[in-house]
N, C-alpha and C. Protein backbone atom coordinates (compact mmCIF):
# COMPACT_ATOMS: atom_id res chain seq x y z
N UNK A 1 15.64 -17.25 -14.79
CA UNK A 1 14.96 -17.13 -16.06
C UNK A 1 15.27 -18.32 -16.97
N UNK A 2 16.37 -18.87 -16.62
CA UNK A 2 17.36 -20.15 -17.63
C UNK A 2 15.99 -21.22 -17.78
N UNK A 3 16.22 -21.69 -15.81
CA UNK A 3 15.23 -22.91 -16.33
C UNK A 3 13.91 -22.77 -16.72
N UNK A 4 13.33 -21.82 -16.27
CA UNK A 4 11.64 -21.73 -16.63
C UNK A 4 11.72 -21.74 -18.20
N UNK A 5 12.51 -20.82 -18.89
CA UNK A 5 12.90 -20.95 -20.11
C UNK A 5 12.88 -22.85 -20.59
N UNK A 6 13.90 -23.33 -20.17
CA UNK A 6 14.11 -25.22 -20.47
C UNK A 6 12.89 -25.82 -19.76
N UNK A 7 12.67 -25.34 -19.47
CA UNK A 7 11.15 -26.09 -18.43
C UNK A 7 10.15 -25.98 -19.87
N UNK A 8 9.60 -24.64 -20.35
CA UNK A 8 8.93 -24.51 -21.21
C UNK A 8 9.16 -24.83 -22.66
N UNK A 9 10.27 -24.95 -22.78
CA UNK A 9 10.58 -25.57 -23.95
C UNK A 9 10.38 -27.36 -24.25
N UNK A 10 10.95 -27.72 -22.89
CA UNK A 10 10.56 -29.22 -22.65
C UNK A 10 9.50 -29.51 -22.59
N UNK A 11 8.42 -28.54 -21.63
CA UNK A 11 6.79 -28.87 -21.72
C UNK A 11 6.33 -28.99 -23.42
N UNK A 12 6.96 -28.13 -23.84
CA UNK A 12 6.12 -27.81 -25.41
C UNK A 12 6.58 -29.17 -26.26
N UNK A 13 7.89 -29.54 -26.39
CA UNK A 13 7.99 -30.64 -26.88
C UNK A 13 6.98 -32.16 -26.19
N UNK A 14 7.12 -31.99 -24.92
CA UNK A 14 6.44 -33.13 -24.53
C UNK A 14 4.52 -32.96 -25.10
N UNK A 15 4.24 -31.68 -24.94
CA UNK A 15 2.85 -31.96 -25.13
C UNK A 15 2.44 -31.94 -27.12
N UNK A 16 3.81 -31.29 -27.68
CA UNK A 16 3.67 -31.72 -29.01
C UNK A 16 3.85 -33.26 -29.47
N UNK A 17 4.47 -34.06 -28.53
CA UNK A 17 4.82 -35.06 -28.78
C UNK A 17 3.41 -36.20 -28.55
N UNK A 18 3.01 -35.95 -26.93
CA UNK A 18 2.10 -36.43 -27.20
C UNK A 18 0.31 -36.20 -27.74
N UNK A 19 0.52 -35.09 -28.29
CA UNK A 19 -0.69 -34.87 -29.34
C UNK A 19 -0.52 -35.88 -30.61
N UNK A 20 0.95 -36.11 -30.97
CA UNK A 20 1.27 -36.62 -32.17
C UNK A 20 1.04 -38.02 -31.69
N UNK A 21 1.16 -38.74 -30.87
CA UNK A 21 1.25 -40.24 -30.43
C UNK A 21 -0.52 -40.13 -30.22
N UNK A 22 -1.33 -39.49 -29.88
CA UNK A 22 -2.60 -39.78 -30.05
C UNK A 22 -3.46 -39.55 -31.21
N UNK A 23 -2.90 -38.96 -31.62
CA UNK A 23 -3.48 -38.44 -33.34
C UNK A 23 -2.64 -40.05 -33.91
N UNK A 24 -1.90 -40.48 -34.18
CA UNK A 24 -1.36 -41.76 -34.46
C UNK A 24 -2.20 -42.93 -34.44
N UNK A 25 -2.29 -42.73 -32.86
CA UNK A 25 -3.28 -44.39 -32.10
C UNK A 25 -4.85 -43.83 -32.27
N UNK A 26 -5.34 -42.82 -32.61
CA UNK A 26 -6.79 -42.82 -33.40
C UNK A 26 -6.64 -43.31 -34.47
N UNK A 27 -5.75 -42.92 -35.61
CA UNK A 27 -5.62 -43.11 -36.59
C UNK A 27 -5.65 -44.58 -36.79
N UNK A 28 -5.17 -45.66 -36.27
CA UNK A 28 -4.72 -46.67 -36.15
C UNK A 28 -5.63 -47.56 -35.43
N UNK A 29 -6.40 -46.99 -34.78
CA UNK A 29 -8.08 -47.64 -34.72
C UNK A 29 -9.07 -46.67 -34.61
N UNK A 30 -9.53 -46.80 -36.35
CA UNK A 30 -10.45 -45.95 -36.73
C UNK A 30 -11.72 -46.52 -36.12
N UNK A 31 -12.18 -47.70 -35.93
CA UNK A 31 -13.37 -48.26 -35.35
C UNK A 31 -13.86 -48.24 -33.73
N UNK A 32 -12.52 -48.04 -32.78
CA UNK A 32 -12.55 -48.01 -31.43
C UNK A 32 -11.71 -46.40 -31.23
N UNK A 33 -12.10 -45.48 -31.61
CA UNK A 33 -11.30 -44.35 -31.87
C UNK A 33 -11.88 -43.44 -30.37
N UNK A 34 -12.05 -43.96 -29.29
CA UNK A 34 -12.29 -43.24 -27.99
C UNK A 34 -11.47 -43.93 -27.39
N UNK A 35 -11.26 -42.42 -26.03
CA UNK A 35 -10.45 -42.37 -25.36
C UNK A 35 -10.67 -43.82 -24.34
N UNK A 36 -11.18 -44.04 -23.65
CA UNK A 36 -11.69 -45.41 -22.78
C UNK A 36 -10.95 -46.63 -23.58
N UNK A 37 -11.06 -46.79 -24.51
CA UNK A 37 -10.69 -48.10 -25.67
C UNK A 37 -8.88 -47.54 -25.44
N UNK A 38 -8.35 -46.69 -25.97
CA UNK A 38 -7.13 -46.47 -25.76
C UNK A 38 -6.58 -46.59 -24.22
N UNK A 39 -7.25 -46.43 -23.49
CA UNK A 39 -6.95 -46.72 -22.36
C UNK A 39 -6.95 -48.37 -21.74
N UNK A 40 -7.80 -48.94 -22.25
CA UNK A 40 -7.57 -50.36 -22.26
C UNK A 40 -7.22 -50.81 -22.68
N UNK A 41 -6.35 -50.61 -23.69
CA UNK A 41 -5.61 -51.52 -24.51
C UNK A 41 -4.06 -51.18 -24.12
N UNK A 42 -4.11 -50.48 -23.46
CA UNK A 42 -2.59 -49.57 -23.07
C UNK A 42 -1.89 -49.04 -24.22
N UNK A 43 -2.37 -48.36 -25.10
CA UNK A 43 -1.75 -47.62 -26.15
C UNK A 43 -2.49 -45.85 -25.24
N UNK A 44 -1.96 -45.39 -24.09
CA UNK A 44 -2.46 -44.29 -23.89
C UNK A 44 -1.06 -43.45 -23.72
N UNK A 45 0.42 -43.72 -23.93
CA UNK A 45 1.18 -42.83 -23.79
C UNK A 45 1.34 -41.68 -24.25
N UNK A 46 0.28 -41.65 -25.11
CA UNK A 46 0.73 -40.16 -25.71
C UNK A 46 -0.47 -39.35 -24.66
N UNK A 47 -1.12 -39.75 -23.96
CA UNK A 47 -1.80 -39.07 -23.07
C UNK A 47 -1.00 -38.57 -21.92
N UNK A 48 -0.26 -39.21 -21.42
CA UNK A 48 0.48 -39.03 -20.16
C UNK A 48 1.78 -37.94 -20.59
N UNK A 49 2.04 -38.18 -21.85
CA UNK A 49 2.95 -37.55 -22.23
C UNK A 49 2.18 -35.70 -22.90
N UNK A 50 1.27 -36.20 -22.90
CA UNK A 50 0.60 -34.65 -23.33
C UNK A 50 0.11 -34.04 -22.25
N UNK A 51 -0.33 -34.84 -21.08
CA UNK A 51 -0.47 -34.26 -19.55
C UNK A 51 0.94 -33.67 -18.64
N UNK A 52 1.69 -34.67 -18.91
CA UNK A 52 3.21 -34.17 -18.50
C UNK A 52 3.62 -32.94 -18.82
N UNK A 53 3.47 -32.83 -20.40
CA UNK A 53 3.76 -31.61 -21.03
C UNK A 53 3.27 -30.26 -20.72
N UNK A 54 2.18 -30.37 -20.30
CA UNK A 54 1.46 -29.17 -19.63
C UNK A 54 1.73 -28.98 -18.43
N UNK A 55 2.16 -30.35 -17.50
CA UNK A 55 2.14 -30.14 -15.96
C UNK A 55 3.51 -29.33 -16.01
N UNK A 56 4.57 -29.71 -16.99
CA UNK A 56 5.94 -29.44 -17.13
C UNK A 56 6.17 -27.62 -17.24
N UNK A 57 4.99 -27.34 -18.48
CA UNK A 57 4.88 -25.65 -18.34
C UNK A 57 4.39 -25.63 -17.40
N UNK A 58 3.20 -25.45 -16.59
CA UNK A 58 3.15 -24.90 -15.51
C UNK A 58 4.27 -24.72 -14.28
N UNK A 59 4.74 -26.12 -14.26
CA UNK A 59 6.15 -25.81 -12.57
C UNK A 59 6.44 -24.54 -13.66
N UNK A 60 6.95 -24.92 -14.83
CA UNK A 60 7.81 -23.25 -15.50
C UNK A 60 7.44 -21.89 -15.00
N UNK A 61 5.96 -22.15 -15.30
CA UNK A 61 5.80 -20.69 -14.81
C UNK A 61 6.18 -20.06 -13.41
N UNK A 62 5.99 -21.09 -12.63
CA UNK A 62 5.81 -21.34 -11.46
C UNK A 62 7.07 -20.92 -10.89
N UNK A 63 8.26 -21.28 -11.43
CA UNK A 63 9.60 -20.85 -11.63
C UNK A 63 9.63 -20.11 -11.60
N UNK A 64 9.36 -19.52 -13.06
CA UNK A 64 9.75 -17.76 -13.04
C UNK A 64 8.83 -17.22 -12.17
N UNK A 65 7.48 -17.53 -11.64
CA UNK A 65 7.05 -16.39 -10.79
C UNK A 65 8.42 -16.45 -9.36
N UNK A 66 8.66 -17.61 -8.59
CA UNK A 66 9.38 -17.07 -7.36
C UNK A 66 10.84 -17.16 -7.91
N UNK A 67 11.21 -17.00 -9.27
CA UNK A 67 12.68 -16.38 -9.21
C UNK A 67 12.53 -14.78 -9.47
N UNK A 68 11.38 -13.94 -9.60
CA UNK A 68 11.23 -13.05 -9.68
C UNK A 68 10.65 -12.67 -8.67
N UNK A 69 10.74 -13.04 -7.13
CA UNK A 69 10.03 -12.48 -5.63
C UNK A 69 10.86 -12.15 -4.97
């Protein structure tokens, strides 16, 4: 129960984190404010980090389902 617990807590920070790093880099080019443009310019970490974050809850769940089989 421990890690799925730290698993999900870590997912949630990572995908709060990177919502906040893309809400930032829109902000910060209001004129090229799509995703494609952030991606070429390599300001996309808060994407990977908001994908992480979710991939991170899921193993969680994933956890607690076979520590509970």
């Amino acid at each position: 129960m421990l890690p799925s617990i730290v698993l999900w807590a870590f997912g949630l920070v990572l995908t709060l984190w990177g919502l906040y790093s893309m809400n930032r880099a829109f902000k910060k080019n209001k004129t090229k404010n799509n995703l494609i443009q952030l991606l070429l310019t390599g300001e996309a970490s808060g994407i990977g980090q908001f994908i992480s974050g979710i991939v991170t809850i899921a193993v969680g769940f994933v956890v607690l389902y076979f520590q509970n089989k």
